[in-house]
PDB file of N, CA and C in Angstrom:
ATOM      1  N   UNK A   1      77.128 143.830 140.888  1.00  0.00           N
ATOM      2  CA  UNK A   1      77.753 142.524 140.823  1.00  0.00           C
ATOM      3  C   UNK A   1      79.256 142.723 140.656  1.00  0.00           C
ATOM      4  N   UNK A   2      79.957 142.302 141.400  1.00  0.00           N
ATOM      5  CA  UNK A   2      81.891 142.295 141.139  1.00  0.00           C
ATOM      6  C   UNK A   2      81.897 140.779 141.221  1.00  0.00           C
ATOM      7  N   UNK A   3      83.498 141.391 140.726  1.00  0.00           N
ATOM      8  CA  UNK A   3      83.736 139.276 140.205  1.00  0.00           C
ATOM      9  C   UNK A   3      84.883 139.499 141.110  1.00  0.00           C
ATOM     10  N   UNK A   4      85.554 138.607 141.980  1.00  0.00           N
ATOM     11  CA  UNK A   4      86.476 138.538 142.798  1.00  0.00           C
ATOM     12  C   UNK A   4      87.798 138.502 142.065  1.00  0.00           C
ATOM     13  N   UNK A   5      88.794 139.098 142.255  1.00  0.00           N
ATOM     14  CA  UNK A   5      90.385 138.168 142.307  1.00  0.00           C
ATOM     15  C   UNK A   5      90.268 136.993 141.998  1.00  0.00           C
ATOM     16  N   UNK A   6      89.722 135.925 142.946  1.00  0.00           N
ATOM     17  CA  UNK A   6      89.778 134.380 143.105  1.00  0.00           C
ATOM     18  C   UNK A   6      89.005 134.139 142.201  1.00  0.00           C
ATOM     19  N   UNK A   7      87.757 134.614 141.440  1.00  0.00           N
ATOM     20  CA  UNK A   7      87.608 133.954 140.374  1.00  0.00           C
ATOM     21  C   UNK A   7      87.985 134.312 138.853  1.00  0.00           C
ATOM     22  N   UNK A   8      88.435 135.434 139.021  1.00  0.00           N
ATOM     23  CA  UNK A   8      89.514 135.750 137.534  1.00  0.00           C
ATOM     24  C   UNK A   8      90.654 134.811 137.613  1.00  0.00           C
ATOM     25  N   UNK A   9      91.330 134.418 138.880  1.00  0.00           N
ATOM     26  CA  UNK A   9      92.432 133.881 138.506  1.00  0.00           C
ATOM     27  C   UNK A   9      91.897 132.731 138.227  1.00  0.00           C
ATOM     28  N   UNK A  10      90.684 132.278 138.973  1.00  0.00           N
ATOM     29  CA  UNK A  10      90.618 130.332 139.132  1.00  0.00           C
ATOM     30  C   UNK A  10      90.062 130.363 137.378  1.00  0.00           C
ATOM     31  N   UNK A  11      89.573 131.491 136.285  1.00  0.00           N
ATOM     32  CA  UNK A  11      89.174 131.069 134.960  1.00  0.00           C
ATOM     33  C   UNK A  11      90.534 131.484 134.454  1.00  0.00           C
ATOM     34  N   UNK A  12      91.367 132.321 134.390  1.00  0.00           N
ATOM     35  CA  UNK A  12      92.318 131.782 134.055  1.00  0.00           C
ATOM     36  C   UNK A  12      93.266 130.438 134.171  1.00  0.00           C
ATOM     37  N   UNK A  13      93.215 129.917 135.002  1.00  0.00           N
ATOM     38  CA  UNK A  13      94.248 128.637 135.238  1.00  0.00           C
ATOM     39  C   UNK A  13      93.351 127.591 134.555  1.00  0.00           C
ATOM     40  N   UNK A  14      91.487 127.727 134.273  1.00  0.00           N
ATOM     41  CA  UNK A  14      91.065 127.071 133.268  1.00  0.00           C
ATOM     42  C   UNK A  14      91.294 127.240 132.121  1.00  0.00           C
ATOM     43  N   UNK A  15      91.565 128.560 131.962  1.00  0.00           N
ATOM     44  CA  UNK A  15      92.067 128.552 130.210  1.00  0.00           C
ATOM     45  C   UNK A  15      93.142 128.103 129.972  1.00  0.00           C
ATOM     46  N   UNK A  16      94.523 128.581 131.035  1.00  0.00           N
ATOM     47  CA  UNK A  16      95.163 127.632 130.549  1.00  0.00           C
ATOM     48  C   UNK A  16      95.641 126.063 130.488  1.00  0.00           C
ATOM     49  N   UNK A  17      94.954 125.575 131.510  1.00  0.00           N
ATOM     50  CA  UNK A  17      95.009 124.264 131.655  1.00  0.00           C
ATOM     51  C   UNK A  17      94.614 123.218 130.363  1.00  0.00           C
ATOM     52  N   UNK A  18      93.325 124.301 129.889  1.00  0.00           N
ATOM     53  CA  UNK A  18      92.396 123.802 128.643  1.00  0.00           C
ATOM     54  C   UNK A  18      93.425 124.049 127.417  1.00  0.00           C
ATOM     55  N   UNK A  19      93.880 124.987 127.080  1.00  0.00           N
ATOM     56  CA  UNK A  19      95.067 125.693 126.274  1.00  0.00           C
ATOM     57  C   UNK A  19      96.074 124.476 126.374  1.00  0.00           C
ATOM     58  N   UNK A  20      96.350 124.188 127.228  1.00  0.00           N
ATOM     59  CA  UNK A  20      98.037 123.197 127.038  1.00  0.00           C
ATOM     60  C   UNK A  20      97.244 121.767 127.417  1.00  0.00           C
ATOM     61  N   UNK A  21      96.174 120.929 127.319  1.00  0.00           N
ATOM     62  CA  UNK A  21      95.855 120.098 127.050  1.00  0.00           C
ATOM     63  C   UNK A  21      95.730 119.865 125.904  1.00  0.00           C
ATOM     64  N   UNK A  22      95.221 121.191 125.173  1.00  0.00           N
ATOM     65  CA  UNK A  22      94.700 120.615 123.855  1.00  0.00           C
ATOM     66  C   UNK A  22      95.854 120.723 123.028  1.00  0.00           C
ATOM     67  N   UNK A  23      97.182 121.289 123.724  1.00  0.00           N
ATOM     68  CA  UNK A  23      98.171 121.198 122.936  1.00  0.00           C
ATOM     69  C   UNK A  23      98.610 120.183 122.929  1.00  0.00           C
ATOM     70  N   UNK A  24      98.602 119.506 124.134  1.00  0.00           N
ATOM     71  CA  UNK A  24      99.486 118.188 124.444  1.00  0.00           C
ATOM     72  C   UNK A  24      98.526 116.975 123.265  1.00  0.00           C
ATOM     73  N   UNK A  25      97.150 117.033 123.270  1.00  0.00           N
ATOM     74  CA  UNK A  25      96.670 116.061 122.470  1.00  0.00           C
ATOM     75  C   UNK A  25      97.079 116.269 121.279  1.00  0.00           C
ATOM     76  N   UNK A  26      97.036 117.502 120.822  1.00  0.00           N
ATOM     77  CA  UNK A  26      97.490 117.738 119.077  1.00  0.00           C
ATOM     78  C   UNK A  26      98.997 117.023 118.653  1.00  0.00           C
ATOM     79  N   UNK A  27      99.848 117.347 119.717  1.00  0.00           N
ATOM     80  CA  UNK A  27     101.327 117.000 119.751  1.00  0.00           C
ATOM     81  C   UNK A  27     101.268 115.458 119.607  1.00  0.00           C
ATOM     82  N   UNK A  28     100.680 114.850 120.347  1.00  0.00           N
ATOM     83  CA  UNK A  28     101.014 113.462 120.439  1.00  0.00           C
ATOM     84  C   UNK A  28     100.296 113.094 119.643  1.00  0.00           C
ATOM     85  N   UNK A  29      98.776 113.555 118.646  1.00  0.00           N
ATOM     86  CA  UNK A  29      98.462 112.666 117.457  1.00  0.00           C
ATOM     87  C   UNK A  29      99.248 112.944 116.497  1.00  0.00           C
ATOM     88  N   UNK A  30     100.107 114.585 115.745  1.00  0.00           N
ATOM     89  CA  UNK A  30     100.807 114.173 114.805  1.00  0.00           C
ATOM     90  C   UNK A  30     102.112 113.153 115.142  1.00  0.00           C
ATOM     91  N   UNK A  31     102.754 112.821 116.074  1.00  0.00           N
ATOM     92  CA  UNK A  31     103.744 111.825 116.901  1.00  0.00           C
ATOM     93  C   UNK A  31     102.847 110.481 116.099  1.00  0.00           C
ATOM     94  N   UNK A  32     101.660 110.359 117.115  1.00  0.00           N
ATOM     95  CA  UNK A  32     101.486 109.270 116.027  1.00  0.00           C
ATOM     96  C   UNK A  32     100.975 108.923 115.051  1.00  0.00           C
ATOM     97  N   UNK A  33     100.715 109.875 114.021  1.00  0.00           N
ATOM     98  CA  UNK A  33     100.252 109.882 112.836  1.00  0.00           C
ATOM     99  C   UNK A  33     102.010 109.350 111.849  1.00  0.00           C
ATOM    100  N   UNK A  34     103.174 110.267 112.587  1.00  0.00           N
ATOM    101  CA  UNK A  34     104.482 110.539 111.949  1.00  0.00           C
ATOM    102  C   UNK A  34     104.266 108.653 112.368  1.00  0.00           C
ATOM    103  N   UNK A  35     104.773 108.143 113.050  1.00  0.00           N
ATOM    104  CA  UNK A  35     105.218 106.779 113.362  1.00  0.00           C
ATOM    105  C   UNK A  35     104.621 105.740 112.599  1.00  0.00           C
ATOM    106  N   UNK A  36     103.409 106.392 112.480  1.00  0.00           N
ATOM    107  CA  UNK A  36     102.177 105.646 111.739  1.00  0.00           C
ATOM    108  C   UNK A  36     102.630 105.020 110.484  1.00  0.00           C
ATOM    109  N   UNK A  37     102.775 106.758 109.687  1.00  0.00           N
ATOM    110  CA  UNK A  37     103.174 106.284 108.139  1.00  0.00           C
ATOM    111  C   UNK A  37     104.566 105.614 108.042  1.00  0.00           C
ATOM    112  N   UNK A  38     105.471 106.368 109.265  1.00  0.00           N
ATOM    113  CA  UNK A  38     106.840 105.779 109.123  1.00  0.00           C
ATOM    114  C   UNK A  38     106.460 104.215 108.715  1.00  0.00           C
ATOM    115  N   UNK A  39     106.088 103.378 109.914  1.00  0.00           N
ATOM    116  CA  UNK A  39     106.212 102.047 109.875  1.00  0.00           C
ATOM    117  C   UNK A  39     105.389 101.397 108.707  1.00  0.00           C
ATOM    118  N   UNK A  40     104.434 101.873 107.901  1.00  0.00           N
ATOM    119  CA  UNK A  40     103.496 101.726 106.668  1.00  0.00           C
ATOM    120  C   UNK A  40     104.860 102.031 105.314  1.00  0.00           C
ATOM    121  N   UNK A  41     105.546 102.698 105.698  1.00  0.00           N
ATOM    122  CA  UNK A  41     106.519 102.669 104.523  1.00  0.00           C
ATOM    123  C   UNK A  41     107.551 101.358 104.468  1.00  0.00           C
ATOM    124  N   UNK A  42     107.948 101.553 105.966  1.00  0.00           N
ATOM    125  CA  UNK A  42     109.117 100.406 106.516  1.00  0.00           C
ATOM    126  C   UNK A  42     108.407  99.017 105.077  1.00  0.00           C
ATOM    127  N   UNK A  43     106.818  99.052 105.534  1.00  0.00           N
ATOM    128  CA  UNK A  43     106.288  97.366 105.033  1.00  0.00           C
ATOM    129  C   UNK A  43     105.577  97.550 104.356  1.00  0.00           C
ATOM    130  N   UNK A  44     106.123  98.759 103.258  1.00  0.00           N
ATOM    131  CA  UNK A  44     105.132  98.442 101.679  1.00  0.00           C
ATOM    132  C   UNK A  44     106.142  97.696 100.818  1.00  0.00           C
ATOM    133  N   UNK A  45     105.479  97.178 100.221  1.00  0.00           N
ATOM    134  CA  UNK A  45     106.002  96.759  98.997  1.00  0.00           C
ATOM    135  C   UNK A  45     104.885  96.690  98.021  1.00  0.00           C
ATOM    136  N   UNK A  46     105.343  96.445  96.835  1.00  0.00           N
ATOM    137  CA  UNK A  46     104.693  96.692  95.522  1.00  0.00           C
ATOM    138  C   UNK A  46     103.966  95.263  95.398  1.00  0.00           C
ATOM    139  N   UNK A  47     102.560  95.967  95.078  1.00  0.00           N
ATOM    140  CA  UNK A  47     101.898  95.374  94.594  1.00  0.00           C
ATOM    141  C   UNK A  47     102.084  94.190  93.354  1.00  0.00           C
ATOM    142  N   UNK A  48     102.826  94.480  92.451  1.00  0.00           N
ATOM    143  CA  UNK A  48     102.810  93.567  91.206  1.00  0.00           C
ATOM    144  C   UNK A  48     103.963  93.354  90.966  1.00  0.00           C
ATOM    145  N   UNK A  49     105.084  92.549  91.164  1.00  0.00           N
ATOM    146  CA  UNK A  49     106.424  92.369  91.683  1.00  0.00           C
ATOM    147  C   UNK A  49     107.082  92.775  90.316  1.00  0.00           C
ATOM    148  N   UNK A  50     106.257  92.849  88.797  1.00  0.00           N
ATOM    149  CA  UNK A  50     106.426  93.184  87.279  1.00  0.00           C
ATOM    150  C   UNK A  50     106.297  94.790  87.430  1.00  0.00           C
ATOM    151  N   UNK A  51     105.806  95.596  88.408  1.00  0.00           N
ATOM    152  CA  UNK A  51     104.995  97.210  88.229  1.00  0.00           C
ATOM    153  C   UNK A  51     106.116  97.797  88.288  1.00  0.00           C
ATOM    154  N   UNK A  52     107.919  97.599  88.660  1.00  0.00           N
ATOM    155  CA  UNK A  52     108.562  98.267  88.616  1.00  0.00           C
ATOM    156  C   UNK A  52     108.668  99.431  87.802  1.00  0.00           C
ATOM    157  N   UNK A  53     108.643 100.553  87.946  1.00  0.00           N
ATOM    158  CA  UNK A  53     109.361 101.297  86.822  1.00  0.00           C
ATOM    159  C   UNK A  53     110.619 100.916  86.509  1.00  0.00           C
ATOM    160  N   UNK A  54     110.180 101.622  84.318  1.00  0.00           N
ATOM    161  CA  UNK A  54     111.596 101.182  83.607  1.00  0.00           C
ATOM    162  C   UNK A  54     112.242 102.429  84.190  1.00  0.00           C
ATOM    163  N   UNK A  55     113.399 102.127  84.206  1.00  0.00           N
ATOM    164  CA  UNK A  55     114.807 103.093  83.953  1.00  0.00           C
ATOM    165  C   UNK A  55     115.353 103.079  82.740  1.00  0.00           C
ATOM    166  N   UNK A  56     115.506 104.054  81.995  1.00  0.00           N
ATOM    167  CA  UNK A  56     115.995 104.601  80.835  1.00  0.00           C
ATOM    168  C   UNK A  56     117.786 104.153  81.245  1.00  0.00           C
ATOM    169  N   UNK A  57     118.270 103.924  80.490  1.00  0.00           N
ATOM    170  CA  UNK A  57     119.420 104.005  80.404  1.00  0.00           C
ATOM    171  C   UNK A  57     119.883 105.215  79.678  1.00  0.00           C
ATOM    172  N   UNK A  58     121.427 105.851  80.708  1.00  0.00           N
ATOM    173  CA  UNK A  58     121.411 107.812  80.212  1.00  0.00           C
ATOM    174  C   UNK A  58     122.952 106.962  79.903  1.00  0.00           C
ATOM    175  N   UNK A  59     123.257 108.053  79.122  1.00  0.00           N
ATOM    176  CA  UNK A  59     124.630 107.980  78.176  1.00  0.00           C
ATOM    177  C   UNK A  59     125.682 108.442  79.319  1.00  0.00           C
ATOM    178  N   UNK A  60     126.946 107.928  79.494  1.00  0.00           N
ATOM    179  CA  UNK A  60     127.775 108.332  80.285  1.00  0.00           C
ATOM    180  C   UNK A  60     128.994 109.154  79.637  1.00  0.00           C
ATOM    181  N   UNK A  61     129.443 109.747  80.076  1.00  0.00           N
ATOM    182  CA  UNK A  61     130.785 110.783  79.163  1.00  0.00           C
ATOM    183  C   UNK A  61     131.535 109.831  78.072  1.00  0.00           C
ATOM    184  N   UNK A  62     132.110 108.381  78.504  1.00  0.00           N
ATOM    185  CA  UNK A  62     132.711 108.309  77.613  1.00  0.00           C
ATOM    186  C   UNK A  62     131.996 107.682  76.319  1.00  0.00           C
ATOM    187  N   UNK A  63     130.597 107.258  76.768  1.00  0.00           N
ATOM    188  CA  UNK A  63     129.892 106.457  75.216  1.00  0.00           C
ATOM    189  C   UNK A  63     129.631 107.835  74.249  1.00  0.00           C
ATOM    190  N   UNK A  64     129.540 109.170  75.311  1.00  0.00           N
ATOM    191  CA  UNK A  64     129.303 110.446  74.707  1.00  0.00           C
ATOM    192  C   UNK A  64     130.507 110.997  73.878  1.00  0.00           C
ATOM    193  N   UNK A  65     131.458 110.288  74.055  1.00  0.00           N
ATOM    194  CA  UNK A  65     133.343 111.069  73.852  1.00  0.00           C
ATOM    195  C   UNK A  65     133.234 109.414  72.374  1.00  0.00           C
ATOM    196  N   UNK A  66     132.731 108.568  72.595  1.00  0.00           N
ATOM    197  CA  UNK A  66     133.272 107.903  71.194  1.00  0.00           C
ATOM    198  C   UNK A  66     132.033 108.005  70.161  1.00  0.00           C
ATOM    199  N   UNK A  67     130.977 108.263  70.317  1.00  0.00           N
ATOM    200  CA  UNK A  67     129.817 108.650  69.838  1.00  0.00           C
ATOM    201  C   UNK A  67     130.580 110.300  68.668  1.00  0.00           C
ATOM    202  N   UNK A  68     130.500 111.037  69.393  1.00  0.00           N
ATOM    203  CA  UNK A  68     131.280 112.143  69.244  1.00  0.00           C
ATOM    204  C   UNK A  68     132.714 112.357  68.162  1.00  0.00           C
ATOM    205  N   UNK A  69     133.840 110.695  68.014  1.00  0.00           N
ATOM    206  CA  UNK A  69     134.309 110.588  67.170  1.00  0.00           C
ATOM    207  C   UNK A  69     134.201 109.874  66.240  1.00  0.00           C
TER     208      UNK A  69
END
């Protein structure tokens, strides 16, 4: 049994055809996975308009400079 030229090359050009399809699908779902969350951030907002986090108020140099005398 021999395998021809013509059909080593014709399973190669299936591998790679198969090879850079499945690249092209991978590529374009993280594309739209990225766009996905992008626009899910664009239009979150908070749940409980009160859930803010506090912010501490931090000392600035000069409350630190009369503190100090």
């Amino acid at each position: 049994m021999t395998i021809s030229m013509q059909t080593l090359h014709d399973v190669l050009v299936a591998i790679v055809t198969t090879v850079g399809i499945a690249v092209a699908v991978s590529i374009a779902f993280v594309a739209a996975g990225a766009v996905f969350e992008r626009g899910q951030k664009r239009t979150a907002k908070p749940r409980h308009p009160g859930a803010v986090s506090a912010q501490h108020p931090t000392q600035t140099d000069e409350v630190r400079e009369l503190l100090l005398r």
